[in-house]
N, C-alpha and C. Protein backbone atom coordinates (compact mmCIF):
# COMPACT_ATOMS: atom_id res chain seq x y z
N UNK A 1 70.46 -57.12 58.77
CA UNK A 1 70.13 -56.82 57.40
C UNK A 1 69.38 -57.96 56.73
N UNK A 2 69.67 -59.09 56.82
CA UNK A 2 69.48 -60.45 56.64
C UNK A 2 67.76 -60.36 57.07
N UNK A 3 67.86 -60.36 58.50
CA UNK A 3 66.41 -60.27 58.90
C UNK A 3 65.20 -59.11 58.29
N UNK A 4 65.71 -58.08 58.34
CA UNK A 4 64.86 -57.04 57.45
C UNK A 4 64.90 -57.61 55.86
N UNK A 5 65.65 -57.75 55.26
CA UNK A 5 65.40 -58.69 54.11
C UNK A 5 64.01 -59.44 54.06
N UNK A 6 64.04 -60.56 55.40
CA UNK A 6 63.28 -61.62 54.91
C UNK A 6 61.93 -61.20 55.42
N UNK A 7 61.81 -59.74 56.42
CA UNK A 7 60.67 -59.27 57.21
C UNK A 7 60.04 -58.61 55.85
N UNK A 8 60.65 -57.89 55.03
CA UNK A 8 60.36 -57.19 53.85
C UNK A 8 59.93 -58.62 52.85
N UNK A 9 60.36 -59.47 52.73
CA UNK A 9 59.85 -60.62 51.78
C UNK A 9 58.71 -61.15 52.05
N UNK A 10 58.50 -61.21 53.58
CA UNK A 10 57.33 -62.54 54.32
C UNK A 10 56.57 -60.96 54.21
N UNK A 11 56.10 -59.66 54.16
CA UNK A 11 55.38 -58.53 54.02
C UNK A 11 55.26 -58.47 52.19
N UNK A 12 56.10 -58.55 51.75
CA UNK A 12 55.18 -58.63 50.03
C UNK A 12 54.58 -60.08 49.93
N UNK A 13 55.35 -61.11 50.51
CA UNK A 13 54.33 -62.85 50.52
C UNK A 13 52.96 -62.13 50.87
N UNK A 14 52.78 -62.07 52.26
CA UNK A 14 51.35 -61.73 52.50
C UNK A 14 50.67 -60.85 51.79
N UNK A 15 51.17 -59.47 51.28
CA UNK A 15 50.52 -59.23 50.64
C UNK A 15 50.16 -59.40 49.42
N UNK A 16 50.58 -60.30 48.45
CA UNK A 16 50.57 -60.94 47.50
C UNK A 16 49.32 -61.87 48.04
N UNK A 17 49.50 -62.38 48.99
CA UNK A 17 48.74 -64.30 49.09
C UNK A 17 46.76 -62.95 49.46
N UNK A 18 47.16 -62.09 50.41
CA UNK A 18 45.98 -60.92 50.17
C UNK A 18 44.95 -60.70 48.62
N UNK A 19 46.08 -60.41 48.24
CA UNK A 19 45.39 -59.59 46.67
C UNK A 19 45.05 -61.06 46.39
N UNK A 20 45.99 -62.13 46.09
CA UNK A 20 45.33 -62.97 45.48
C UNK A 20 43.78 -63.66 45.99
N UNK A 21 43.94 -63.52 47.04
CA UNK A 21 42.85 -63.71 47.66
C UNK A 21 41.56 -62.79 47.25
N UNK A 22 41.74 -61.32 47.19
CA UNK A 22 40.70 -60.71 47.02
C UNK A 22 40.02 -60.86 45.56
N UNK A 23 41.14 -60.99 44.93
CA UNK A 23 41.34 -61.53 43.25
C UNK A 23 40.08 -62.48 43.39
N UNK A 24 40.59 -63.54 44.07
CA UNK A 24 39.85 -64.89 43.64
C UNK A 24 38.41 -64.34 44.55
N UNK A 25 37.72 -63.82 45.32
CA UNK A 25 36.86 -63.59 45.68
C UNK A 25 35.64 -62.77 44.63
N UNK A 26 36.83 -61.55 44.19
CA UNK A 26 36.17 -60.72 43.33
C UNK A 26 35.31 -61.58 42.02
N UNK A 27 36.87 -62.74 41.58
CA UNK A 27 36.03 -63.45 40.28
C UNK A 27 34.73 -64.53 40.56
N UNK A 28 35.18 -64.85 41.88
CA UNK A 28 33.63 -65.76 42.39
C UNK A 28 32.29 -64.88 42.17
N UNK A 29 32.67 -63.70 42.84
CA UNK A 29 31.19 -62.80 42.48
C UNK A 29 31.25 -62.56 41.15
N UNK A 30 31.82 -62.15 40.22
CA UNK A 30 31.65 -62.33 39.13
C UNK A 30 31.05 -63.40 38.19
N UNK A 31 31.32 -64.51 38.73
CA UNK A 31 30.92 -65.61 38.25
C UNK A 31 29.47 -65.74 38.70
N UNK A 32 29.37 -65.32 39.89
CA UNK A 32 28.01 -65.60 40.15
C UNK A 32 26.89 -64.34 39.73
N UNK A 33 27.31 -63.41 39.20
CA UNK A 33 26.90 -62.16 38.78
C UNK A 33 26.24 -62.20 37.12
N UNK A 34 27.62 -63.42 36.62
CA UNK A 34 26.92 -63.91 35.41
C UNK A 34 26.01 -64.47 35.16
N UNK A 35 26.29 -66.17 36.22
CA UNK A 35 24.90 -66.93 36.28
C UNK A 35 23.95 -66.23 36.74
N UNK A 36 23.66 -65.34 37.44
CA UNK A 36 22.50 -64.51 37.95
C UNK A 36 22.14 -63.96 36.57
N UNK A 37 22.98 -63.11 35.79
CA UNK A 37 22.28 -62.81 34.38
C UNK A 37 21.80 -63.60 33.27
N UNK A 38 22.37 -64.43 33.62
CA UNK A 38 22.38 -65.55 32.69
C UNK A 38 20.86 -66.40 32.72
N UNK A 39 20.59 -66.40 33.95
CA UNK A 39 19.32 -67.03 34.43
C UNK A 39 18.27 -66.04 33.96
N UNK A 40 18.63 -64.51 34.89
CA UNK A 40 17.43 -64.01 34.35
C UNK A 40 17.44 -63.24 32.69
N UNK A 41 18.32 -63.44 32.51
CA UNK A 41 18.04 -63.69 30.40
C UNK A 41 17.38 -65.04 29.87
N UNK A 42 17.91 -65.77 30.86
CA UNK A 42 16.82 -67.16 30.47
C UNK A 42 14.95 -66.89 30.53
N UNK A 43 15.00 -66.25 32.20
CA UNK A 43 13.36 -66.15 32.41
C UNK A 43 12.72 -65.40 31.65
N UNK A 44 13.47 -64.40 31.29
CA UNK A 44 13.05 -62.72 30.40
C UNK A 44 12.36 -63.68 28.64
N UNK A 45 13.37 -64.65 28.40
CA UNK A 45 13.36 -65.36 27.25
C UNK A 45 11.63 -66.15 27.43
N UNK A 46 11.40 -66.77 28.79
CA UNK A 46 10.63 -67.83 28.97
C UNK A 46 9.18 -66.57 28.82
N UNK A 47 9.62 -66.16 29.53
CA UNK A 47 8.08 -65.00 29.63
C UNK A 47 7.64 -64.72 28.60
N UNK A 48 9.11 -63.75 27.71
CA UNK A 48 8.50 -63.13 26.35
C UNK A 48 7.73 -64.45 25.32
N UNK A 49 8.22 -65.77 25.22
CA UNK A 49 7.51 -66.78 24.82
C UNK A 49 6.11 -66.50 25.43
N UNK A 50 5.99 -66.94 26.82
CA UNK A 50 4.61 -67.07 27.28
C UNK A 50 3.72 -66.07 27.04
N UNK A 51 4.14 -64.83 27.20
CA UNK A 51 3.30 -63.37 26.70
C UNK A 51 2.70 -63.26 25.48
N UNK A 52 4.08 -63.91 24.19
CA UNK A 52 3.44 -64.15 22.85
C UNK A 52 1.89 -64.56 22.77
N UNK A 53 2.18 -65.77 23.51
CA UNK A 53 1.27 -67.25 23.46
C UNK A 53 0.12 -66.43 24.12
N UNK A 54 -0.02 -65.88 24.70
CA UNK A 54 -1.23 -65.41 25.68
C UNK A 54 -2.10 -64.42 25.07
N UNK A 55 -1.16 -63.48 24.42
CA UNK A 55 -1.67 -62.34 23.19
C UNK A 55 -2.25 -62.92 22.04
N UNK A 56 -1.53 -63.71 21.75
CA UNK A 56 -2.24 -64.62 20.32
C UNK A 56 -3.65 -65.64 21.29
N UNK A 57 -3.77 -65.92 22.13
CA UNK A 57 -5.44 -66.57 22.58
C UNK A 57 -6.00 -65.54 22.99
N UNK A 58 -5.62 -64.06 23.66
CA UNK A 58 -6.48 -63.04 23.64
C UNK A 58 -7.25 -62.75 22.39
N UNK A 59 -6.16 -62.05 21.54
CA UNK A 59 -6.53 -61.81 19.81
C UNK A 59 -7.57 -63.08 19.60
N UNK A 60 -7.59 -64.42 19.53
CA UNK A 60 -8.44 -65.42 19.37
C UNK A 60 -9.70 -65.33 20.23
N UNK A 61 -9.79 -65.12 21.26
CA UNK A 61 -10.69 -64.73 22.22
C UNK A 61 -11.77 -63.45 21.63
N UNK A 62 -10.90 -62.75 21.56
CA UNK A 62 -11.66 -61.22 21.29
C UNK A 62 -12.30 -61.70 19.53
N UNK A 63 -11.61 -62.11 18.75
CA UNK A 63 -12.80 -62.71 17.66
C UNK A 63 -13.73 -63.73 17.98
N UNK A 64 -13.61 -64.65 18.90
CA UNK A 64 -14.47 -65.19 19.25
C UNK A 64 -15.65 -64.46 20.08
N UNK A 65 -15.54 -63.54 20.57
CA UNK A 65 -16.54 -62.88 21.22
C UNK A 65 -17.06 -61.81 20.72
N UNK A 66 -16.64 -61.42 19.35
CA UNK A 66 -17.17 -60.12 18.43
C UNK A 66 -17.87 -61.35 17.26
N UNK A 67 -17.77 -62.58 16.97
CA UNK A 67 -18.18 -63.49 16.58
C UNK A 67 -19.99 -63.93 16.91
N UNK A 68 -19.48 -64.16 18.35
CA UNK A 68 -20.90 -63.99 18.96
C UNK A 68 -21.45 -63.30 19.39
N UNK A 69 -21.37 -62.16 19.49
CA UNK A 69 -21.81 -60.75 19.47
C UNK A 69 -22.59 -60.81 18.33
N UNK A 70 -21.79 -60.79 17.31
CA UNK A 70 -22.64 -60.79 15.89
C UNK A 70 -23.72 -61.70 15.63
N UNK A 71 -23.81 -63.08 15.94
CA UNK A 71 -24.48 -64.22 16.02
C UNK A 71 -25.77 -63.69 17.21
N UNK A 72 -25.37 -63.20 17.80
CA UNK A 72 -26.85 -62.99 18.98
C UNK A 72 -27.29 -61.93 18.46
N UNK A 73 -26.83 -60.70 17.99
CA UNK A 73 -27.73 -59.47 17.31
C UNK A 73 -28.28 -60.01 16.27
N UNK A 74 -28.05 -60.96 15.29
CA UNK A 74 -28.81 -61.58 14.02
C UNK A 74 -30.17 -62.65 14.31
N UNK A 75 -29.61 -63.31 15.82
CA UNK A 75 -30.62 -64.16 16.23
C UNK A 75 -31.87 -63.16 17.17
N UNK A 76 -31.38 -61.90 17.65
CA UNK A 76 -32.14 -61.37 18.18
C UNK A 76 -33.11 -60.22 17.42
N UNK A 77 -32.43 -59.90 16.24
CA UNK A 77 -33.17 -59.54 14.82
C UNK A 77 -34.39 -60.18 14.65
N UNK A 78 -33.53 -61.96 14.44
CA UNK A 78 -34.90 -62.63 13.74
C UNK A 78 -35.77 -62.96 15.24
N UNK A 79 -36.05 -62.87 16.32
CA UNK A 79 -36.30 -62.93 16.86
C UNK A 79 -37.61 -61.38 17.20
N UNK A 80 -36.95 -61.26 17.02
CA UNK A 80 -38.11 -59.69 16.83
C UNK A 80 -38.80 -59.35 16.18
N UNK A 81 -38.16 -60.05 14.75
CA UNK A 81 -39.04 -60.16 13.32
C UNK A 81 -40.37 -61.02 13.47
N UNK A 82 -39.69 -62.60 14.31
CA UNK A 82 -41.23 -63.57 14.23
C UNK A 82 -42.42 -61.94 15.12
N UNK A 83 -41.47 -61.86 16.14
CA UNK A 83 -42.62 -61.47 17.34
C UNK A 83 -43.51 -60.41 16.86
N UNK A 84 -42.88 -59.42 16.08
CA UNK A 84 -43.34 -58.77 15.18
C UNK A 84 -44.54 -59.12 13.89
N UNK A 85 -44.60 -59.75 13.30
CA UNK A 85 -45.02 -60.71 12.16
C UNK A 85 -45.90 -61.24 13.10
N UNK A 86 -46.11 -61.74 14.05
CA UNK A 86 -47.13 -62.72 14.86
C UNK A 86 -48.23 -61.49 15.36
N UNK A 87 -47.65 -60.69 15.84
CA UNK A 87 -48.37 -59.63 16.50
C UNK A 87 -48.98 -58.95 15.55
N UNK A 88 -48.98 -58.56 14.46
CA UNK A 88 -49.83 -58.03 13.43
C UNK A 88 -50.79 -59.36 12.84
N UNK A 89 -52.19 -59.18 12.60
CA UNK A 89 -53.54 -60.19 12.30
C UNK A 89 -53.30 -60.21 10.46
């Protein structure tokens, strides 16, 4: 009786020292499930910065080039005007 006792005790030990085990496995992936989110909420953060930054020198870009757009049709105006004006006596 004695012995089934302690066969029944050293069978909930192990399975106790088990679970705890799976326990502590489960929270490792967890932990590392966080830092994994954690990181990529960091990069998601770094990008949406850099994307800003890139849209705002596009937007700068695209006035700069409707800028000179405008600047070469005015120079190519007066440019047509001399050639014009010369070509008539």
């Amino acid at each position: 009786m004695l012995n089934a006792a302690l066969e029944r005790l050293e069978a909930a030990v192990s399975g106790l020292e088990r679970a705890a085990a799976r326990r502590l496995e489960l929270e490792q992936r967890r932990g590392d499930l966080e830092t994994e989110l954690s990181l990529m909420q960091d990069d998601r953060a770094r990008l949406a910065v850099e994307l800003d930054g890139a849209l705002a020198r596009l937007e700068r870009l695209e006035a700069a080039a409707d800028d000179v757009s405008r600047r070469v049709e005015r120079a190519m105006g007066a440019v047509r005007t001399v050639m014009g004006a010369e070509s008539q006596p």
